[in-house]
Structures are given as structure tokens and as C-alpha cells.
Protein backbone atom coordinates (compact mmCIF):
# COMPACT_ATOMS: atom_id res chain seq x y z
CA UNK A 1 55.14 65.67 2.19
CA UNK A 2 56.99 64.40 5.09
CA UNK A 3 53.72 64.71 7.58
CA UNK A 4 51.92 61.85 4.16
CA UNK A 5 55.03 59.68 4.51
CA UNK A 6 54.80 59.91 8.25
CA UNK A 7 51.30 58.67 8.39
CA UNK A 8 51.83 55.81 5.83
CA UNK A 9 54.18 54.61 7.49
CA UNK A 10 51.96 54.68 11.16
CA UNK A 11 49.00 53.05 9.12
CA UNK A 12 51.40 50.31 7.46
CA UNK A 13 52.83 49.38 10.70
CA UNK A 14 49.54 49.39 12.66
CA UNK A 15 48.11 47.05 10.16
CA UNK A 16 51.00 44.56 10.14
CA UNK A 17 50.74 44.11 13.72
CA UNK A 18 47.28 43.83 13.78
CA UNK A 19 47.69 41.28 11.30
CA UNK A 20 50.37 39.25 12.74
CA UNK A 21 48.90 39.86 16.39
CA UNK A 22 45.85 38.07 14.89
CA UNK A 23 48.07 35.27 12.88
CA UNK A 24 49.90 34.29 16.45
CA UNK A 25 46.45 34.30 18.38
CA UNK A 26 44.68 32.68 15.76
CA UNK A 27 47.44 29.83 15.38
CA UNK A 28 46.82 29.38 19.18
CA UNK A 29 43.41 29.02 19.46
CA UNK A 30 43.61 25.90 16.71
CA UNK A 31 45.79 24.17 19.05
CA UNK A 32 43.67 24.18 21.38
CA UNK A 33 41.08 21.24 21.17
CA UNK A 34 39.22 19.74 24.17
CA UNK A 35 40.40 16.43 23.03
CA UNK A 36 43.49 17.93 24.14
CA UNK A 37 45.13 17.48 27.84
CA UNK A 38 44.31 20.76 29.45
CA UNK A 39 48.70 20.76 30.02
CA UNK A 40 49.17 21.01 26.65
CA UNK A 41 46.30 23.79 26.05
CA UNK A 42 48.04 25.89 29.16
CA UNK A 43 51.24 25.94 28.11
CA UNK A 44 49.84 27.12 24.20
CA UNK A 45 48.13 29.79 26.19
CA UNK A 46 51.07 30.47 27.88
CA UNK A 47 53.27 31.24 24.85
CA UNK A 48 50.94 32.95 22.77
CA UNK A 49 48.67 34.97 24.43
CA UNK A 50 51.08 37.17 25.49
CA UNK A 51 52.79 37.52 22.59
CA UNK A 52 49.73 37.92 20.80
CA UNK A 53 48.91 40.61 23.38
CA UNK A 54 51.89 42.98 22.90
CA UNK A 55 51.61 43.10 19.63
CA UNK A 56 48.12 43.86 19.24
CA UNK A 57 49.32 46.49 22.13
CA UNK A 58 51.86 48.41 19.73
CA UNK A 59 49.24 48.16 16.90
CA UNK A 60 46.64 50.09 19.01
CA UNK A 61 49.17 52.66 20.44
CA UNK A 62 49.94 53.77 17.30
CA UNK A 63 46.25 54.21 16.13
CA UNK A 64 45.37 55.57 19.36
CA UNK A 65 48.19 57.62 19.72
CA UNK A 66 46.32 59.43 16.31
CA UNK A 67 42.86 59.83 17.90
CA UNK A 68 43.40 60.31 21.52
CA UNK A 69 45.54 62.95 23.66
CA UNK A 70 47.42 62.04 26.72
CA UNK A 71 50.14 59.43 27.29
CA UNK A 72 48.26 57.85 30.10
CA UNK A 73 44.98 57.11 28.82
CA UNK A 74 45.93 55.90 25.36
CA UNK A 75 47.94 53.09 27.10
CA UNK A 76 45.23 52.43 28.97
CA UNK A 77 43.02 51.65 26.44
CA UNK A 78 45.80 49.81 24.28
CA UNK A 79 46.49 47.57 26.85
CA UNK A 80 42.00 46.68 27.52
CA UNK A 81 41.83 46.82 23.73
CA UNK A 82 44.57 44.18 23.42
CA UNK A 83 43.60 41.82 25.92
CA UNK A 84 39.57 41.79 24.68
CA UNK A 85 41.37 41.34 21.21
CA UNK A 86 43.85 38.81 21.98
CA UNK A 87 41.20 36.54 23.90
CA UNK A 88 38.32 37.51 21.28
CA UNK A 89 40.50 36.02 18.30
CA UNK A 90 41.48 32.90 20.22
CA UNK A 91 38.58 31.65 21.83
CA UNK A 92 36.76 32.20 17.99
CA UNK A 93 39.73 30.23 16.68
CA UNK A 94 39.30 27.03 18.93
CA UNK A 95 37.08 24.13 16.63
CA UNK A 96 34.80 22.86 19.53
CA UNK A 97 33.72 26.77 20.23
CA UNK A 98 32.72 26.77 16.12
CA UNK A 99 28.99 26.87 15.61
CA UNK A 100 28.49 23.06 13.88
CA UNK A 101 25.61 22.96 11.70
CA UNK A 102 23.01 20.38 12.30
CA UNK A 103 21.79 17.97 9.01
């Protein structure tokens, strides 16, 4: 019973930073507009990618922690995971990078 509640609770947190690592990176890459002054998209860049980054990080090593063995390479690939993540979700976020259709 205790080993169910256990993984609830690893699956629940997982997805809530997941989904909050993708709210933050998401909110980022809206900001950033090429009509924009590239200072302005830097510093959102600045402030959100890492954050964005970290939390994807603690999302994936908890899953990870479930599928792989050994301390070292599951924060390894939490850390590559998050970063391809992080950058994925933003730079699909940003409007000029949105396929436009043509009429």
C-alpha cells in the first residue's frame, strides 16, 4: 500500500513540473518577438530558461530515477533532457517561428 502511495505521489509530482516547466518556458518564448529589441529578448531568456530548465530537471529525475540505475547517469540525462526540452518548448512558443498559412 505504501510502495502505490509512493508512486502516486512520484507520478503527481513529475507531471506538475513538467507542466509548470512547460508554462514558464512557454510564457517566455511569447515574449519573445523579433519586433522586439534583441535586449529585451536576452534578458527574457535570461530569467526563464533557467528556471524553466531546473524544473523540467527535477521532473525527469524523478521519472528517470524509475527507469534507470545509477546516480550518475540519470543526472546526466536529466540535465540533456531538460535543456533539449526547455529550448524545444520556447523556440515553438515564439509567433514569428509559427508556420503562417498562406491564402
Amino acid at each position: 500500500m505504501f510502495e502505490a502511495l509512493q508512486g502516486i505521489a512520484c507520478f503527481v509530482t513529475a507531471a506538475v513540473s513538467f507542466l509548470y516547466g512547460t508554462r514558464i518556458a512557454w510564457a517566455c518564448g511569447r515574449q519573445c518577438n523579433f519586433k522586439v529589441q534583441p535586449e529585451h529578448k536576452i534578458h527574457a531568456l535570461q530569467e526563464s530558461l533557467p528556471v524553466a530548465t531546473i524544473i523540467y530537471a527535477f521532473g525527469f529525475l524523478i521519472a528517470f530515477s524509475l527507469f534507470i540505475n545509477g546516480f550518475l547517469t540519470i543526472v546526466v540525462s536529466s540535465l540533456t533532457s531538460a535543456i533539449l526540452l526547455a529550448n524545444l518548448v520556447i523556440s515553438m512558443a515564439m509567433p514569428e517561428l509559427k508556420r503562417k498559412p498562406t491564402r
